[in-house]
PDB file of N, CA and C in Angstrom:
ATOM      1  N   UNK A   1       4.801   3.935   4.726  1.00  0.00           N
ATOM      2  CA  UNK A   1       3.737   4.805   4.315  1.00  0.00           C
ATOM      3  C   UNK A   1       2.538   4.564   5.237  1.00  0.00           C
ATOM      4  N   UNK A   2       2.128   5.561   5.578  1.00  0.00           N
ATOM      5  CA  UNK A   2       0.977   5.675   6.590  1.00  0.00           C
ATOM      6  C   UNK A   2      -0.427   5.924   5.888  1.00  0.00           C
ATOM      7  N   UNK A   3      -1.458   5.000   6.267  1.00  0.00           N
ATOM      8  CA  UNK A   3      -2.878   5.194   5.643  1.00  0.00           C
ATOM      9  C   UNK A   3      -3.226   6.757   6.370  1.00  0.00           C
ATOM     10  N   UNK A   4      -2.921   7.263   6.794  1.00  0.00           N
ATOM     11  CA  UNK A   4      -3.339   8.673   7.416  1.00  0.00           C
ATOM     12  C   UNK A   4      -2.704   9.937   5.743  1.00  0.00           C
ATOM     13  N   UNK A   5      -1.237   9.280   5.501  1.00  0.00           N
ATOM     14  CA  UNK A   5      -1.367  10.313   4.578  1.00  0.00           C
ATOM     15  C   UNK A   5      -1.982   9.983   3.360  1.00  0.00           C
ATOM     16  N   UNK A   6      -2.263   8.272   3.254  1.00  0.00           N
ATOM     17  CA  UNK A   6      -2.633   8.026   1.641  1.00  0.00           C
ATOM     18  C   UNK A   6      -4.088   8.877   1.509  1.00  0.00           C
ATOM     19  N   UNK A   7      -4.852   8.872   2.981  1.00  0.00           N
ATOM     20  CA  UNK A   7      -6.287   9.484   2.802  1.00  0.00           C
ATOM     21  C   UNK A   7      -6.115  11.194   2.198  1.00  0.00           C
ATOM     22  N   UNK A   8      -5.187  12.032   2.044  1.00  0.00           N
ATOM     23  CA  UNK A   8      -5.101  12.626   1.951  1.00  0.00           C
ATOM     24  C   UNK A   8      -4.799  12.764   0.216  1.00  0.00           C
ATOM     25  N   UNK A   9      -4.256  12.065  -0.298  1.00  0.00           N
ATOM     26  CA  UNK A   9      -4.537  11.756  -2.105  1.00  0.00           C
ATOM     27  C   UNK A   9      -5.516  11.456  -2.702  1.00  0.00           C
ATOM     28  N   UNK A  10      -5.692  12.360  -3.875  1.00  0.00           N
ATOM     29  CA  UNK A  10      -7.093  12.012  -4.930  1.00  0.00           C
ATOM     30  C   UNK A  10      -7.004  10.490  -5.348  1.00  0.00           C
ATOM     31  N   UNK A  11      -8.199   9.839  -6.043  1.00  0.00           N
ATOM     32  CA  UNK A  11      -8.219   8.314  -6.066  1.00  0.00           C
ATOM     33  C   UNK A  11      -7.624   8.594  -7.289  1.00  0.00           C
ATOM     34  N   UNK A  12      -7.107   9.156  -8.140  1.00  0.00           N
ATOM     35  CA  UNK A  12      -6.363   8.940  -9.303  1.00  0.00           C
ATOM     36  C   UNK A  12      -4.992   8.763  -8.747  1.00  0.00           C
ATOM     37  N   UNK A  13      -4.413   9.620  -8.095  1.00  0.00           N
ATOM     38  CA  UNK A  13      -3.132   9.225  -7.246  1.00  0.00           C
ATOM     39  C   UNK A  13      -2.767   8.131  -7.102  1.00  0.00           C
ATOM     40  N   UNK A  14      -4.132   7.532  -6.455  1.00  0.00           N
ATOM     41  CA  UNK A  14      -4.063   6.248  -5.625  1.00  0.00           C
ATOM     42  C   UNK A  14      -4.137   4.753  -6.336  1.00  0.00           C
ATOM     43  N   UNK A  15      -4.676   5.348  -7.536  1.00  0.00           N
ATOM     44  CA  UNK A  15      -4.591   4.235  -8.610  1.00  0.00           C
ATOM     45  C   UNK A  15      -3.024   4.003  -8.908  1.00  0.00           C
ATOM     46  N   UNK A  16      -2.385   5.163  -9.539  1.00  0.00           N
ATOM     47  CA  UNK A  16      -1.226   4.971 -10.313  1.00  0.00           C
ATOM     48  C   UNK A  16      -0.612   4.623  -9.217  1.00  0.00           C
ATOM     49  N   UNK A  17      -0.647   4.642  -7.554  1.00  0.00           N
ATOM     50  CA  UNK A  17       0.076   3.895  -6.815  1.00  0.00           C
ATOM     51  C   UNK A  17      -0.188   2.711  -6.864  1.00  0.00           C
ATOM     52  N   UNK A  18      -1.439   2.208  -6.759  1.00  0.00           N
ATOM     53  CA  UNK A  18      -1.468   0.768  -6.617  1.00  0.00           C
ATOM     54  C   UNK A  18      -0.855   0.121  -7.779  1.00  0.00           C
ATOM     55  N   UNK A  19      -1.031   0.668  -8.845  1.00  0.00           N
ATOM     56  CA  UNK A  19      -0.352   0.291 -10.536  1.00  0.00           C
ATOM     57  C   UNK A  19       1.006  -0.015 -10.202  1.00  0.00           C
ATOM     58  N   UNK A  20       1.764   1.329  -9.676  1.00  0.00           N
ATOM     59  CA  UNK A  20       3.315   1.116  -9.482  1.00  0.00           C
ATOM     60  C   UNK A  20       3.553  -0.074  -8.762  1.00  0.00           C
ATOM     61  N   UNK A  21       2.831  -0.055  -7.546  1.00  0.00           N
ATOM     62  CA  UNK A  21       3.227  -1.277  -6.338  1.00  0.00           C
ATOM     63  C   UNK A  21       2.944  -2.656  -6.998  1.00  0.00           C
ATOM     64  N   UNK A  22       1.715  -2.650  -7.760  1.00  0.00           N
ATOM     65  CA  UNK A  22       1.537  -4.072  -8.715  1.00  0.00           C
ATOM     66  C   UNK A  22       3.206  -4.411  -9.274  1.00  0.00           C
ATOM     67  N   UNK A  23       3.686  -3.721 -10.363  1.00  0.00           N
ATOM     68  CA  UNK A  23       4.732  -4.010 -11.189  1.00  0.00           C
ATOM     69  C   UNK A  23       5.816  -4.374 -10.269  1.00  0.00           C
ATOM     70  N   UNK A  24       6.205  -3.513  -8.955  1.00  0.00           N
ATOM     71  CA  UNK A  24       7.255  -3.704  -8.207  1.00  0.00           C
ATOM     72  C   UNK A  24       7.052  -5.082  -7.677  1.00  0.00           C
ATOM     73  N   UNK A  25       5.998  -5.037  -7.018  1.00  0.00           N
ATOM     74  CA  UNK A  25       6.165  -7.004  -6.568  1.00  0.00           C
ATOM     75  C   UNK A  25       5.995  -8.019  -7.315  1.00  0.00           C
ATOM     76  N   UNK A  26       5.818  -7.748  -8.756  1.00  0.00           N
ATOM     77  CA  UNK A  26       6.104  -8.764  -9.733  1.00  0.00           C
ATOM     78  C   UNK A  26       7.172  -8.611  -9.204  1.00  0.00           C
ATOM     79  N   UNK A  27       8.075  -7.975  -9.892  1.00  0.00           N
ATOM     80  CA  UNK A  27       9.515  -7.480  -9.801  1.00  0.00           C
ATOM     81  C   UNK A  27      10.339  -8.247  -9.196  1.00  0.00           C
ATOM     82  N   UNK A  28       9.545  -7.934  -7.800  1.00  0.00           N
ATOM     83  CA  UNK A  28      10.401  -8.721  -6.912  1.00  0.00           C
ATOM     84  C   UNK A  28      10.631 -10.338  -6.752  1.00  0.00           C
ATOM     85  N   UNK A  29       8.767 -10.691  -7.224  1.00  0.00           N
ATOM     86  CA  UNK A  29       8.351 -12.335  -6.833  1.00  0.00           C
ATOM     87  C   UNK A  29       9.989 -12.643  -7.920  1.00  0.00           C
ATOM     88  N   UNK A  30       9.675 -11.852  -9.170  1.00  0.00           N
ATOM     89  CA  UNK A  30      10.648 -12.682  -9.903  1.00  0.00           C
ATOM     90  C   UNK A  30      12.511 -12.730  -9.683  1.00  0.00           C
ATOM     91  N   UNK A  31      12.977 -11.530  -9.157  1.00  0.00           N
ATOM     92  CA  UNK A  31      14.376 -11.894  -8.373  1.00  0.00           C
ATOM     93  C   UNK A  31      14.421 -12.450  -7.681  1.00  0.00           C
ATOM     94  N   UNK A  32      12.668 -12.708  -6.927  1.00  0.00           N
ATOM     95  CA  UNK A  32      12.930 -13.833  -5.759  1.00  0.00           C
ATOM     96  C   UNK A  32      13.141 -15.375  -6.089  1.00  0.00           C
ATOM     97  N   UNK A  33      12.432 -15.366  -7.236  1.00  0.00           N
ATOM     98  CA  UNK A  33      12.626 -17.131  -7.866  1.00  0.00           C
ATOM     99  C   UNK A  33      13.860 -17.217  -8.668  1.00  0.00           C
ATOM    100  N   UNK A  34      14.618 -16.129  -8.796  1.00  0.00           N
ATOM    101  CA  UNK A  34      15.885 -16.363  -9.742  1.00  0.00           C
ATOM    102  C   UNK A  34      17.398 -16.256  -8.579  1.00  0.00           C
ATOM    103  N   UNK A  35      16.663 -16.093  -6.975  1.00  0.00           N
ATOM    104  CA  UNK A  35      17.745 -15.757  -6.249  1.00  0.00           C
ATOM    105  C   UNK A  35      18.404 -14.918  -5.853  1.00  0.00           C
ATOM    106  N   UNK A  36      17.966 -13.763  -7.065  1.00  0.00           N
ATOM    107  CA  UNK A  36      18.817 -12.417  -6.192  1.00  0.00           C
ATOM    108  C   UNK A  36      18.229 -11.505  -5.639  1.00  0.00           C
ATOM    109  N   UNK A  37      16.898 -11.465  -5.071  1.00  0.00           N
ATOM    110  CA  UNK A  37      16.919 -10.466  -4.087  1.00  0.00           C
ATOM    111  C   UNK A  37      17.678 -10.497  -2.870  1.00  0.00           C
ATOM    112  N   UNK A  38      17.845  -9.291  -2.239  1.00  0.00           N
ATOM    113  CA  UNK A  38      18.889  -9.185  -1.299  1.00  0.00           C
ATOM    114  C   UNK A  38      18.003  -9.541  -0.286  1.00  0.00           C
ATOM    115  N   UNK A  39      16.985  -9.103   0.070  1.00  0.00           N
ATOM    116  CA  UNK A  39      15.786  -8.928   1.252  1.00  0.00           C
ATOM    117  C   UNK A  39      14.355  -9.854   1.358  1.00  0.00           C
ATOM    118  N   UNK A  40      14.183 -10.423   1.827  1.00  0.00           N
ATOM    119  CA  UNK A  40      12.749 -11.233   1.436  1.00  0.00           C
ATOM    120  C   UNK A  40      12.057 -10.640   2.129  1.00  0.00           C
ATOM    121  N   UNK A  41      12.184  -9.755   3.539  1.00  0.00           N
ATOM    122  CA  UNK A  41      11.275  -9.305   3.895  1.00  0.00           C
ATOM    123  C   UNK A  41      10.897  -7.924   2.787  1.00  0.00           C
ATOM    124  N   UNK A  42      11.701  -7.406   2.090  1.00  0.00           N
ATOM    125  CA  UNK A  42      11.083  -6.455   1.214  1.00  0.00           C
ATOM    126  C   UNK A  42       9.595  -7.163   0.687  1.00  0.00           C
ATOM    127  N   UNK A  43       9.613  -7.776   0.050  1.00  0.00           N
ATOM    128  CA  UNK A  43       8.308  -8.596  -0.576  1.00  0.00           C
ATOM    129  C   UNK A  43       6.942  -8.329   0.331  1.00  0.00           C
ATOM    130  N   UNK A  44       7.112  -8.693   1.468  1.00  0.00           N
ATOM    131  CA  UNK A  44       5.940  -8.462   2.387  1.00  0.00           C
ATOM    132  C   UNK A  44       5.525  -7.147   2.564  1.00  0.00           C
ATOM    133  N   UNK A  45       6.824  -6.498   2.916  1.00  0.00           N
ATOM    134  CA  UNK A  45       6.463  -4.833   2.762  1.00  0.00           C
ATOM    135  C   UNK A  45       6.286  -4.420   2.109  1.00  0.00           C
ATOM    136  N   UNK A  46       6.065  -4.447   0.608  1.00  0.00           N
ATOM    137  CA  UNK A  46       5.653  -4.029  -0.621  1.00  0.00           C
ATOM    138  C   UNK A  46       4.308  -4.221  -0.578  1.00  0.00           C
ATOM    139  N   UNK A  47       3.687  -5.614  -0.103  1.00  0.00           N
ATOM    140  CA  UNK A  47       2.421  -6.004  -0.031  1.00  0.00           C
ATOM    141  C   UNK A  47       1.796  -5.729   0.866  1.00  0.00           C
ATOM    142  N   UNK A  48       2.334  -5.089   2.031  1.00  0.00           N
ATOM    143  CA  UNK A  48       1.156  -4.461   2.785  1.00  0.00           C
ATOM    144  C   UNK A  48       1.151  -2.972   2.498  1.00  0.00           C
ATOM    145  N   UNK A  49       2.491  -2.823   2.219  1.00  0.00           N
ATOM    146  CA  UNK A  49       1.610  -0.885   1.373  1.00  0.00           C
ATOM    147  C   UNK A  49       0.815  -1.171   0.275  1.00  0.00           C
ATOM    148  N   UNK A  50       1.154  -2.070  -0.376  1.00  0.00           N
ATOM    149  CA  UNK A  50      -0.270  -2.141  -1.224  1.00  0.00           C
ATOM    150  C   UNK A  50      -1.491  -2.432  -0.682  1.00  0.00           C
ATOM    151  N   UNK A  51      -2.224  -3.005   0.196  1.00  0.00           N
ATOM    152  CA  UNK A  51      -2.958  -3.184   1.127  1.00  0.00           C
ATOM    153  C   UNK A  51      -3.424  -2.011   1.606  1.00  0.00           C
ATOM    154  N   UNK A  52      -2.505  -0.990   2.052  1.00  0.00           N
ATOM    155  CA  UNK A  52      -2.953  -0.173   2.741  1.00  0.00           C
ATOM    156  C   UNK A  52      -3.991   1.066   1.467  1.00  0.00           C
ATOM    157  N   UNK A  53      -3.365   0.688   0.791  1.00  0.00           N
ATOM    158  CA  UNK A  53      -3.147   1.807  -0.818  1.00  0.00           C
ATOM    159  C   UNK A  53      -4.986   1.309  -1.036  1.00  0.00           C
ATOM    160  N   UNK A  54      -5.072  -0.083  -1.126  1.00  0.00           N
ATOM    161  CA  UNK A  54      -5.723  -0.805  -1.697  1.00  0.00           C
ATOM    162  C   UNK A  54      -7.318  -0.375  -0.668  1.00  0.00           C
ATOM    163  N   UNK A  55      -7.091  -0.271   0.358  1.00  0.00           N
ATOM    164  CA  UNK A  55      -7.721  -0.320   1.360  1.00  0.00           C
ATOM    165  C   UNK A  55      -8.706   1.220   1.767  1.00  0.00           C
ATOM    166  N   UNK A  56      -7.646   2.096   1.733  1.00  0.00           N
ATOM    167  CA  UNK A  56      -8.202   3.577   1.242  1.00  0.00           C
ATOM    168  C   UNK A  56      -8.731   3.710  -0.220  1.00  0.00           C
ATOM    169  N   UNK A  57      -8.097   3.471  -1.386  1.00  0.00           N
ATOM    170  CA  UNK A  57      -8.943   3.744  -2.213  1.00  0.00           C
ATOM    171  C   UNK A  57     -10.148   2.768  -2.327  1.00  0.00           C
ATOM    172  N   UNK A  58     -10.330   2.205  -1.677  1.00  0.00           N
ATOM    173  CA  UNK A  58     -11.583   1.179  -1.350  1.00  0.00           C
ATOM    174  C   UNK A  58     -12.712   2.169  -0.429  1.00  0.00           C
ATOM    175  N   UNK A  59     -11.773   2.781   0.020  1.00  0.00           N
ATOM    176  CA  UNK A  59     -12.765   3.552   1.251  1.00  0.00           C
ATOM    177  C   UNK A  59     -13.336   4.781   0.084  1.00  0.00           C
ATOM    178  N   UNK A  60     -12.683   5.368  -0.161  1.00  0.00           N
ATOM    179  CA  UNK A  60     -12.676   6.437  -0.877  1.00  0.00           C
ATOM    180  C   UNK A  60     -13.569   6.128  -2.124  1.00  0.00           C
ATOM    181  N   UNK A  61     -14.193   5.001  -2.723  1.00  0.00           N
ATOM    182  CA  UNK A  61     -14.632   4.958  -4.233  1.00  0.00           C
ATOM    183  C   UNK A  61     -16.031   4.673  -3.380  1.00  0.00           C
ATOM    184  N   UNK A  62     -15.931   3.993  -2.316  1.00  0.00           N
ATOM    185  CA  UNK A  62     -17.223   3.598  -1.623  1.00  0.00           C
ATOM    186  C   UNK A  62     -18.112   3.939  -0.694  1.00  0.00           C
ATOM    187  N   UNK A  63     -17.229   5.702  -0.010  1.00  0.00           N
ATOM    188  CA  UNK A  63     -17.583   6.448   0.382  1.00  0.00           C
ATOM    189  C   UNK A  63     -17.515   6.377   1.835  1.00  0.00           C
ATOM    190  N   UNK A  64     -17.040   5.381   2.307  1.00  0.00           N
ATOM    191  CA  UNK A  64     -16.803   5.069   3.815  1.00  0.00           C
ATOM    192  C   UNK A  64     -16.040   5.773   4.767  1.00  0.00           C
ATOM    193  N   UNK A  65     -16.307   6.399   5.423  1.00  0.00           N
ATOM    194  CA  UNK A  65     -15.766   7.617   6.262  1.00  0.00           C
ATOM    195  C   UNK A  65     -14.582   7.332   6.690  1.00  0.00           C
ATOM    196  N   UNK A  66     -13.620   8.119   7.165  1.00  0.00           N
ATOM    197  CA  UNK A  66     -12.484   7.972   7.723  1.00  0.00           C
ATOM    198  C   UNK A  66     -12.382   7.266   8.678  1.00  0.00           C
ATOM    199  N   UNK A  67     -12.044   6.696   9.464  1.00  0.00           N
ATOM    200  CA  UNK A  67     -11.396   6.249  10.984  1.00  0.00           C
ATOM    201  C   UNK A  67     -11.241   7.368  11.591  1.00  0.00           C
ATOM    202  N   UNK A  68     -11.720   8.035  12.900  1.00  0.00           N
ATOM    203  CA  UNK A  68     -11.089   8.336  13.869  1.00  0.00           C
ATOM    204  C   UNK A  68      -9.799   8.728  14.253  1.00  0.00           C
ATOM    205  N   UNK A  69      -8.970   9.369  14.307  1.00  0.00           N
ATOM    206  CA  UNK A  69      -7.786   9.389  14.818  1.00  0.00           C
ATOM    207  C   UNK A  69      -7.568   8.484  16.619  1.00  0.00           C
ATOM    208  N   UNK A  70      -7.239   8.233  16.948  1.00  0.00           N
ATOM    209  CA  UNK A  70      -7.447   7.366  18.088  1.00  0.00           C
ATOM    210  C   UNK A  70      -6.493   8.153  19.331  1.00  0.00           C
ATOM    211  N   UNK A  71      -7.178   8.383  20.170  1.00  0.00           N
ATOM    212  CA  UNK A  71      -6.140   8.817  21.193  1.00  0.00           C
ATOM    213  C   UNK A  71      -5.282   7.920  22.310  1.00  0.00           C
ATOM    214  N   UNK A  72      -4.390   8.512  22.357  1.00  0.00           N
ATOM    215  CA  UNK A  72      -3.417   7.290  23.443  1.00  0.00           C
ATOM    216  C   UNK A  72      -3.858   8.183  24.706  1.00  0.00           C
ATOM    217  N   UNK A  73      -4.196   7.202  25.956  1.00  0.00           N
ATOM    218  CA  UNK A  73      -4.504   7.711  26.989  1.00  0.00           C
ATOM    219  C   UNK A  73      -2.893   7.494  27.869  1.00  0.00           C
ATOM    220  N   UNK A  74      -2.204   8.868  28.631  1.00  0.00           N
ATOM    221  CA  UNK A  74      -0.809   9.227  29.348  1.00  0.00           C
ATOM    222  C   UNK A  74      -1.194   8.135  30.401  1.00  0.00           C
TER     223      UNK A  74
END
């Protein structure tokens, strides 16, 4: 998930995402201490889309302008 499209969701959106992503990495911490997750890197990636989630609606409640799109110079 790309912070380019999360900016594009209302902060209510963005709540019930961060809500969902909360429960999922419980989720996970806890198959992780019982052994069966399949993936450990899942865990990290859960936590930086939350980050990212976390990060825009941070921008968004506090009014802080977008970023730039950044151009790659050929």
């Amino acid at each position: 998930m790309k912070a380019g499209e999360l900016r594009d969701l209302p902060v209510d959106e963005l709540t019930r995402r961060a809500n969902e992503m909360r429960e999922n990495i419980f989720n996970l911490r806890i198959r992780h201490a019982a052994g069966t997750l399949d993936s450990s890197s899942d865990l990290s990636k859960h936590r930086r889309d939350l980050a990212r989630v976390l990060t825009v609606l941070n921008q968004k409640k506090h009014g802080a302008p977008a970023p730039a799109p950044s151009e790659k110079k050929a």
